[in-house]
Protein backbone atom coordinates (compact mmCIF):
# COMPACT_ATOMS: atom_id res chain seq x y z
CA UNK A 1 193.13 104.62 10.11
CA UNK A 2 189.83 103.75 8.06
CA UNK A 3 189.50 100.31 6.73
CA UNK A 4 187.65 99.62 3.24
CA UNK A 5 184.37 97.86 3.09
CA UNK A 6 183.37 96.13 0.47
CA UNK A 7 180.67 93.45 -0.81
CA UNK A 8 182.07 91.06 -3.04
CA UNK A 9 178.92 90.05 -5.15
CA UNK A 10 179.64 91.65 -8.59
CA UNK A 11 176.55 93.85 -10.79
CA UNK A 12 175.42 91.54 -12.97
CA UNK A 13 173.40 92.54 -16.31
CA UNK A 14 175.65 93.03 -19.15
CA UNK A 15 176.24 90.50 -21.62
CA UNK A 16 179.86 91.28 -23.03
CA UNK A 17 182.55 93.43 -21.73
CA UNK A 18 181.93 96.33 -19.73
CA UNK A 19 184.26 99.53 -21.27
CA UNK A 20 183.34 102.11 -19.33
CA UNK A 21 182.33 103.18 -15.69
CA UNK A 22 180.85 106.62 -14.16
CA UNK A 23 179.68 107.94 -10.48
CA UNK A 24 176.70 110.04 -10.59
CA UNK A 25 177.85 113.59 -9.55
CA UNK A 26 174.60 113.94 -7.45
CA UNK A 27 173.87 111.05 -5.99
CA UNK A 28 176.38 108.66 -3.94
CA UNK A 29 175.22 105.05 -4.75
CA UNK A 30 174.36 105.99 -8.76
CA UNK A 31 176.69 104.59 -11.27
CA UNK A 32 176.73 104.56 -14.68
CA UNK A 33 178.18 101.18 -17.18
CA UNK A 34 178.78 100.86 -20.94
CA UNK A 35 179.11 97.93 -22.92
CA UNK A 36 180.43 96.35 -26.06
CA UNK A 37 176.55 94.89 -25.73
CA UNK A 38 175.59 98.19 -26.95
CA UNK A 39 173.78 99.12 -23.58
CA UNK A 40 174.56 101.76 -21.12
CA UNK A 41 172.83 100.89 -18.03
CA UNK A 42 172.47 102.40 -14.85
CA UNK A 43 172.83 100.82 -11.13
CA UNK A 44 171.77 101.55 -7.68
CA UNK A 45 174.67 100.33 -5.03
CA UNK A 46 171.87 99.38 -2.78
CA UNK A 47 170.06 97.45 -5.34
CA UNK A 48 172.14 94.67 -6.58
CA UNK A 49 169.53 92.69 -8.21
CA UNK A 50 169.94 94.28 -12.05
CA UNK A 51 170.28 97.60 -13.34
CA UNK A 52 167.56 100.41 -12.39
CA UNK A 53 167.53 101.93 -16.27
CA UNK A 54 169.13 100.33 -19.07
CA UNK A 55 169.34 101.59 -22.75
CA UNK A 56 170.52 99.68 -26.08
CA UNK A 57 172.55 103.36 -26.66
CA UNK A 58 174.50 102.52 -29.89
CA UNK A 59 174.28 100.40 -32.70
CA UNK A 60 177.58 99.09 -32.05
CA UNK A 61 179.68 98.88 -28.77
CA UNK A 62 179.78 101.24 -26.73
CA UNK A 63 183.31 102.59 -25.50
CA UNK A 64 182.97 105.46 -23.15
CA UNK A 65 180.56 107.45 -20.84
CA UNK A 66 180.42 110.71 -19.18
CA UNK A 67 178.46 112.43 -16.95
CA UNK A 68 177.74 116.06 -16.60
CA UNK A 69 178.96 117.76 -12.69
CA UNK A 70 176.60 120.87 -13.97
CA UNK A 71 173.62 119.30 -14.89
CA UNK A 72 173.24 115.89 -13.91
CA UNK A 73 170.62 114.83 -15.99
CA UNK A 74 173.00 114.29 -18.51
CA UNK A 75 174.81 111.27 -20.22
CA UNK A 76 176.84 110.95 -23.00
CA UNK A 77 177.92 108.12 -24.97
CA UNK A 78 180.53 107.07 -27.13
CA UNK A 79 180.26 104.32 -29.87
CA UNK A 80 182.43 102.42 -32.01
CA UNK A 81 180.39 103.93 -34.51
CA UNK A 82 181.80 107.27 -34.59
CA UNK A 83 178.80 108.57 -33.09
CA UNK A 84 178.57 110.30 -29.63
CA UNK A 85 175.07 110.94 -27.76
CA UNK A 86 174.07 112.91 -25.50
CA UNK A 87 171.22 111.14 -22.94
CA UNK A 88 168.60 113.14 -20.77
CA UNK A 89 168.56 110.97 -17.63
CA UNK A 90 164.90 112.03 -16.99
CA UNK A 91 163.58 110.55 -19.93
CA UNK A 92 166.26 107.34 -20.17
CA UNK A 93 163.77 104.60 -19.92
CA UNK A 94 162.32 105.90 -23.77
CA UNK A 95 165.60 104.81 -25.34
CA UNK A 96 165.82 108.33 -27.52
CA UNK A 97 168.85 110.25 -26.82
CA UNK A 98 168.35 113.91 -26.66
CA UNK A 99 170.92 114.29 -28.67
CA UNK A 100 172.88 112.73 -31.68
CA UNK A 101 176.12 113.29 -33.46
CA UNK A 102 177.47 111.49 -36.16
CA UNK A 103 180.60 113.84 -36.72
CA UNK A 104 183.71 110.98 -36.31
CA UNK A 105 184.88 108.80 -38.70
CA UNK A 106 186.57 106.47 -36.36
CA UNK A 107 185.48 104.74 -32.65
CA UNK A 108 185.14 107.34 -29.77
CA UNK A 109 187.52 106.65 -27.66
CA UNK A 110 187.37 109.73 -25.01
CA UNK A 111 184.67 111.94 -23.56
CA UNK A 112 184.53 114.33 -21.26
CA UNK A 113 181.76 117.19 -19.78
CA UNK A 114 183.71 121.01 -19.54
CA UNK A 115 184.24 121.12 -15.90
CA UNK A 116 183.15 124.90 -16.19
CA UNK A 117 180.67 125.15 -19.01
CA UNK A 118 177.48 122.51 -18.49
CA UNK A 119 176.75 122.60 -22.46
CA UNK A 120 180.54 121.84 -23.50
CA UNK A 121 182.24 118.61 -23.49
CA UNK A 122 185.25 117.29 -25.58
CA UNK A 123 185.16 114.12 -27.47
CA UNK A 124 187.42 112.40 -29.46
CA UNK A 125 188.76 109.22 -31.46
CA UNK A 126 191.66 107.87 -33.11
CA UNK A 127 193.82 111.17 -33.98
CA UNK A 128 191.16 113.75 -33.49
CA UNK A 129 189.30 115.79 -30.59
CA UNK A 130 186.49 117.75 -31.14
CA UNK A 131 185.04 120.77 -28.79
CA UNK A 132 181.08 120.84 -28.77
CA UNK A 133 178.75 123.50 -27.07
CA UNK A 134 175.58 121.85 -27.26
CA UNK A 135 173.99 125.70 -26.69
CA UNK A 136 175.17 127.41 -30.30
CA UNK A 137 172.76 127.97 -32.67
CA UNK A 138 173.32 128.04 -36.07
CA UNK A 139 174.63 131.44 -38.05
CA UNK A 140 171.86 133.37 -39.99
CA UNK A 141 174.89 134.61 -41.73
């Protein structure tokens, strides 16, 4: 059988709890970390000296990440704020999401990219989910 290799020095660069964890879907040694430090930060495995992009993503902690299998470029993020947004990896470094919603009452405590759909993703907090397709325009009607 296989045997496990692993490096025991940790990824330091937070400075409170990490909440949340997430694989890039494209490449192997890209992961992605939230924070209650209000960061989300991303890591090369074969760099272990600090985090390769790092954002201050909410105004409060940040409890969740997810990224997108369709269109890896993007992030979201889920605060204790309510708020959830949506990050274009290519432009990470500017600290703008490309996308804000302040929709939830409560802390987001779930999301999740539609494993079919690259503009749909579910999010949700205390007693609540909500279904967004970031592609819908507004009625004229």
């Amino acid at each position: 059988g296989g045997r496990w290799s692993h490096d025991a020095r940790p990824f330091v660069g937070h400075s409170d709890s990490v909440e949340d964890l997430v694989f890039s879907p494209a490449e192997e040694d890209v992961f992605a970390s939230c924070s209650v430090d209000k960061t989300v930060k991303l890591w090369d495995a074969r760099q272990r000296r600090q985090a390769v992009l790092s954002v201050v993503a909410h105004d409060t902690d940040v409890n969740v990440i997810g990224w997108n299998t369709h269109a890896d470029h993007l992030l979201v993020s889920g605060g204790d704020d309510g708020v959830f947004r949506v990050w274009d990896l290519r432009n990470f470094q500017d600290n703008e999401p490309a996308a804000h919603f302040k929709w939830h009452a409560t802390p987001i405590t779930s999301v999740e990219w539609s494993p079919y759909e690259e503009t749909v993703l579910a999010v949700s907090c205390e007693e609540q989910i909500t279904i967004w397709d970031l592609c819908m325009e507004p009625d004229d009607d």
